[in-house]
Protein backbone atom coordinates (compact mmCIF):
# COMPACT_ATOMS: atom_id res chain seq x y z
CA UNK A 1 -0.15 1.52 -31.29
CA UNK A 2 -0.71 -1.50 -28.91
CA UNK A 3 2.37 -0.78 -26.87
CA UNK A 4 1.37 3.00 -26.75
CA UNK A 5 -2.29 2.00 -25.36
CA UNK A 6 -0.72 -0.26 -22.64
CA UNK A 7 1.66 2.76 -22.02
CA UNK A 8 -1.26 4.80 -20.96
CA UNK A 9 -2.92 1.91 -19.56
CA UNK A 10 0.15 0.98 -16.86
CA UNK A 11 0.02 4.61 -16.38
CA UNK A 12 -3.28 5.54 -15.63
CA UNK A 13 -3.66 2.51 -13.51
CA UNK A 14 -1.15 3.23 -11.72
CA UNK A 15 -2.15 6.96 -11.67
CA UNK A 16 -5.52 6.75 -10.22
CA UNK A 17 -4.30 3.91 -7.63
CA UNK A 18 -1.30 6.27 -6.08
CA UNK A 19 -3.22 9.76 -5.88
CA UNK A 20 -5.83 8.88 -3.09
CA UNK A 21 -3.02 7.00 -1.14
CA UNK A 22 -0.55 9.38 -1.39
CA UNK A 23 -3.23 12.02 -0.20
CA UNK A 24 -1.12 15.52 -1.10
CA UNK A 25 -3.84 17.59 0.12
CA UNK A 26 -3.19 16.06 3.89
CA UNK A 27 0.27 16.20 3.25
CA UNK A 28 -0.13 19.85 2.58
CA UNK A 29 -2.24 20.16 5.38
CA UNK A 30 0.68 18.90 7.47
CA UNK A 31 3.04 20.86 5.71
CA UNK A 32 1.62 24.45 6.92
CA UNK A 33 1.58 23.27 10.62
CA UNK A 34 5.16 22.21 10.90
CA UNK A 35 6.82 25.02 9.09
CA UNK A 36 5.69 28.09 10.58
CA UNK A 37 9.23 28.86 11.15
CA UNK A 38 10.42 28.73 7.58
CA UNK A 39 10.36 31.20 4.62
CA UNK A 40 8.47 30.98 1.64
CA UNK A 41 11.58 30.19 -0.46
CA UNK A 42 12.65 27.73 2.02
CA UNK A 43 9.53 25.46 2.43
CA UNK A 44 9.17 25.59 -1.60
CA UNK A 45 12.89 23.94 -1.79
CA UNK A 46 11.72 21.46 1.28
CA UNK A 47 8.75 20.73 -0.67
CA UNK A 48 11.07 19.89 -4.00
CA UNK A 49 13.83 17.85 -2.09
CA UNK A 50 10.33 15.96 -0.25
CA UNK A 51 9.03 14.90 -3.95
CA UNK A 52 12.23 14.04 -5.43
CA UNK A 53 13.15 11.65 -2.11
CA UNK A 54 9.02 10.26 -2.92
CA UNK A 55 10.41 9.30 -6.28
CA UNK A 56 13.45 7.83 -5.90
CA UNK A 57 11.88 5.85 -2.62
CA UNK A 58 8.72 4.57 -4.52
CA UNK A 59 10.63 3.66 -8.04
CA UNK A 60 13.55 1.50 -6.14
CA UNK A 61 10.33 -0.37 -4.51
CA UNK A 62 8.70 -0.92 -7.62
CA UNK A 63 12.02 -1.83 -9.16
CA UNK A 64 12.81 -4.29 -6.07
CA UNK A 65 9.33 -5.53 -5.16
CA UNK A 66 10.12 -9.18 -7.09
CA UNK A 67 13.57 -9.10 -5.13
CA UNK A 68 11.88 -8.60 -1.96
CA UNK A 69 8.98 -11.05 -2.59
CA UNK A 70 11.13 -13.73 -3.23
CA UNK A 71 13.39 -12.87 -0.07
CA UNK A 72 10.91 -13.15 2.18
CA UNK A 73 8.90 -16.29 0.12
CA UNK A 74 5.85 -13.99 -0.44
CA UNK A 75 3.00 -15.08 -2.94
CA UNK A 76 1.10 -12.77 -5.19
CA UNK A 77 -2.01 -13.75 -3.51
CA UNK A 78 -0.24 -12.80 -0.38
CA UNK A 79 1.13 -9.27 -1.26
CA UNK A 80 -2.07 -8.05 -3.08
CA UNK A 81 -4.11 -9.08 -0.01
CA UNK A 82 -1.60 -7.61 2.83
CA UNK A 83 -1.27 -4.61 0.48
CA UNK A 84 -5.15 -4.47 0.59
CA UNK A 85 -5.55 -4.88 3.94
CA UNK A 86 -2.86 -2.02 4.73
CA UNK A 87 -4.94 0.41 2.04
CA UNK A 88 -8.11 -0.15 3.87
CA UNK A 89 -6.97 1.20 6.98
CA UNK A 90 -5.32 4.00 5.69
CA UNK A 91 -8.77 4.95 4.03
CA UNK A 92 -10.78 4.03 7.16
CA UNK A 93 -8.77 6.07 9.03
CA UNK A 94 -9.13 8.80 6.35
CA UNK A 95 -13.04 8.13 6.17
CA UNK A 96 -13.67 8.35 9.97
CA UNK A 97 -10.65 10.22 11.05
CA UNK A 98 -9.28 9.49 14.35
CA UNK A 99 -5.85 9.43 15.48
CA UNK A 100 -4.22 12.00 13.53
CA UNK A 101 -0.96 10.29 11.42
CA UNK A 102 1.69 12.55 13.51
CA UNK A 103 1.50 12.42 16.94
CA UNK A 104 1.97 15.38 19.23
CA UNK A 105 5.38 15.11 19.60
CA UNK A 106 6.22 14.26 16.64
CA UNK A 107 4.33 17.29 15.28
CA UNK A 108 6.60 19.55 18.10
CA UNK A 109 10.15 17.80 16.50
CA UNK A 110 8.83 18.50 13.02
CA UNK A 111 8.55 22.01 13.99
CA UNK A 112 12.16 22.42 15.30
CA UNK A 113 13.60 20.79 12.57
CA UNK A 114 14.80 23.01 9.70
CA UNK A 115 14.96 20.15 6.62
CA UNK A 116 11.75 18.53 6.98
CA UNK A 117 11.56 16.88 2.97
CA UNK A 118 12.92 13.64 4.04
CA UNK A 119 11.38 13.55 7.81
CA UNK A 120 8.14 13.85 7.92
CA UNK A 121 7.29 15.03 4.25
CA UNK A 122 8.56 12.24 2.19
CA UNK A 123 8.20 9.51 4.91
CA UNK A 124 5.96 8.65 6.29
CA UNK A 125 3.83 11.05 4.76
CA UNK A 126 4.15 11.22 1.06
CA UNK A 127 6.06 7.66 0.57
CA UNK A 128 4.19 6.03 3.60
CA UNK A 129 3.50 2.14 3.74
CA UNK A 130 0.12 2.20 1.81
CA UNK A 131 2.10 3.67 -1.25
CA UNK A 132 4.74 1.39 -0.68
CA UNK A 133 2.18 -1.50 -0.34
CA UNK A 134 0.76 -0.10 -3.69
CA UNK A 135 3.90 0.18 -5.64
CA UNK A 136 5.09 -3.50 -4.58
CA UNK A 137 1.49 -5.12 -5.89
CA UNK A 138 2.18 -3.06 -8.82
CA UNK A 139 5.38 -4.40 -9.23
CA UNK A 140 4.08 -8.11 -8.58
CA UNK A 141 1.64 -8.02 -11.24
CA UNK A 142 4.22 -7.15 -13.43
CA UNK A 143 6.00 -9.99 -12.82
CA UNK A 144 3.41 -12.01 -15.51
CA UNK A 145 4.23 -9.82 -17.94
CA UNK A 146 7.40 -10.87 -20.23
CA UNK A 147 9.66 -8.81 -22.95
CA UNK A 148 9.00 -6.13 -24.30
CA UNK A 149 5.51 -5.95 -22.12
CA UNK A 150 7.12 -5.53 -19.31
CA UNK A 151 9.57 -2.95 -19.97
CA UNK A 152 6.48 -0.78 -21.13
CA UNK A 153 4.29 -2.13 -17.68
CA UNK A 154 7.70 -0.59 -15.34
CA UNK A 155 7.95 1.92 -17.83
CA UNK A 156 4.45 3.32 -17.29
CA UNK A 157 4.26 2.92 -13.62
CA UNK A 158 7.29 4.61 -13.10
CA UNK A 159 5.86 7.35 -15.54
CA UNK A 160 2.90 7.42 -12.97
CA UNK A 161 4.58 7.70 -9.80
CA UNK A 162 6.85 11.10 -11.47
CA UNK A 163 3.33 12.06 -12.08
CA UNK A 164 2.18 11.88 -8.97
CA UNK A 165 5.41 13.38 -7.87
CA UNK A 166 4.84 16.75 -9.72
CA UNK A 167 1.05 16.57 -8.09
CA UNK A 168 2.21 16.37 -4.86
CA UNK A 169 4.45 19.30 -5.65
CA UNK A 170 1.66 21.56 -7.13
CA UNK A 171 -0.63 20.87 -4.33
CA UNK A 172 2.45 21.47 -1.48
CA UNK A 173 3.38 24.66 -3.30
CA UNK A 174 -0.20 25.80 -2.98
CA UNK A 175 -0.54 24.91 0.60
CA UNK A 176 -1.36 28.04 1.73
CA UNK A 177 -3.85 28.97 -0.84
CA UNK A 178 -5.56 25.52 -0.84
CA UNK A 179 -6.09 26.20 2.62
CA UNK A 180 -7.65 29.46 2.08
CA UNK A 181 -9.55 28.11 -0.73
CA UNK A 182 -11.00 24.69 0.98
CA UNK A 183 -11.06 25.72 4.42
CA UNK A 184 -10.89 23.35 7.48
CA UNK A 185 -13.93 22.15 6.29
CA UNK A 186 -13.16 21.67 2.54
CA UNK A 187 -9.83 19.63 3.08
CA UNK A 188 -11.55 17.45 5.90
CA UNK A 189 -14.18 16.55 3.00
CA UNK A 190 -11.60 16.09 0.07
CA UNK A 191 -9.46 13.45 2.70
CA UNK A 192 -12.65 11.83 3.20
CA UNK A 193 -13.70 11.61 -0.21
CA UNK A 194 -10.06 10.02 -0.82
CA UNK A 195 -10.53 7.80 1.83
CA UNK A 196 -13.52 6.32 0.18
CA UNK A 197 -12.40 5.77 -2.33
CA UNK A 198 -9.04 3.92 -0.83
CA UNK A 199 -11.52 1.28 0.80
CA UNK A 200 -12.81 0.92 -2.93
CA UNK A 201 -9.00 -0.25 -4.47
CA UNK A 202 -8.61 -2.36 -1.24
CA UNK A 203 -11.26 -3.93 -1.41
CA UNK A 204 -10.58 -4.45 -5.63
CA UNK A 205 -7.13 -5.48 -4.37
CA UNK A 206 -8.49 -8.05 -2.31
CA UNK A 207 -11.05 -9.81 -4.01
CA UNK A 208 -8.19 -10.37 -6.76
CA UNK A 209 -5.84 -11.60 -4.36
CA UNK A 210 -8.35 -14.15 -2.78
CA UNK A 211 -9.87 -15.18 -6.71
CA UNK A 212 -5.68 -15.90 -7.69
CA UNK A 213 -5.74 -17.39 -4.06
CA UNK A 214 -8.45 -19.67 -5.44
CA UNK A 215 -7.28 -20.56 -8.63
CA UNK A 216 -3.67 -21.53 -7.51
CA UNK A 217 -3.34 -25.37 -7.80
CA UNK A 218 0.41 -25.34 -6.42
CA UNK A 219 -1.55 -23.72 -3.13
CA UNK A 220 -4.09 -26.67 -2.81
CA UNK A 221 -1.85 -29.31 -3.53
CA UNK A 222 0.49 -28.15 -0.63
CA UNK A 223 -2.37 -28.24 2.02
């Protein structure tokens, strides 16, 4: 029963952390301007191919994020405030939106292209660096757990991120119809909404990183 509630636990965290950052509903948004040119059965399969490359991209970071911490002599205090820092201004930019993710041109290649699910769907949209940042905290705090704890903490977030996987999937399928549905309008206020709430696990991300920050003696003694 324990190991079943810190199933759902790993998963729900993880869950509600990856939604707003992975942001389908812009994605979609996205989606309906650069494929113009495609048919209905053929954006559907660029949509699947887009999710399963979000998958496989954000499970080999969570399995790697150790590997690449210790590579590059990153602390946990250091990841979960860079990560932080790089999920704030995702959601500010979300919250006040400026400068749109896409340029111009990029938005004019996207259109010629005819398999967009790797380029620009599942990077850098989908499986963009505030996911990644997410998924490599994730994976950092899992590092404390040991045994049989920690096969059920990668076990869960990796449930989570197929989750948000199929999500993504529903909302891009419905692209059209969540356009009609929302409006301009709508989807502007849904992205901000997400954004808010972004700013809200940054700023949860940070104040953890700088209170491990604090309490790491190896840290102090070195300075």
């Amino acid at each position: 029963m324990d190991l079943a509630a810190s199933l759902l636990s790993w998963v729900s965290l993880a869950l509600i952390t990856l939604i707003p950052v992975v942001n389908p509903v812009s994605t979609a948004v996205l989606l309906l301007s650069i494929s113009a040119h495609l048919s209905v059965e053929e954006r559907n399969r660029q949509v699947k191919w887009a999710c399963i490359y979000m998958t496989v991209i954000l499970v080999a970071f969570l399995l790697a994020g150790h590997l690449i911490m210790i590579a590059f002599g990153i602390s946990l205090p250091g990841i979960r405030l860079a990560g932080g820092m790089v999920i704030g201004i995702l959601g500010y930019r979300m919250l006040f939106p400026g400068a749109r993710q896409i340029t111009s041109e990029g938005r004019q290649e996207a259109r010629q292209k005819q398999n967009l699910s790797f380029s620009p769907l599942a990077m850098p949209s989908l499986s963009g660096p505030g996911s990644i940042a997410v998924v490599i905290t994730i994976s950092s705090t899992i590092d404390g757990q040991h045994g049989i704890d920690r096969v059920v903490a990668f076990t869960g977030v990796a449930i989570a991120i197929i989750l948000t996987a199929i999500i993504s999937w529903l909302v891009l399928r419905g692209a059209g119809f969540l356009q009609r549905f929302l409006g301009i309008n709508g989807v502007d206020s849904l992205s901000r909404i997400m954004g808010f709430l972004l700013i809200c696990i940054a700023i949860q991300f940070a104040i953890i990183g700088v209170r491990d920050l604090i309490l790491d003696t190896s840290f102090w003694g070195s300075s």
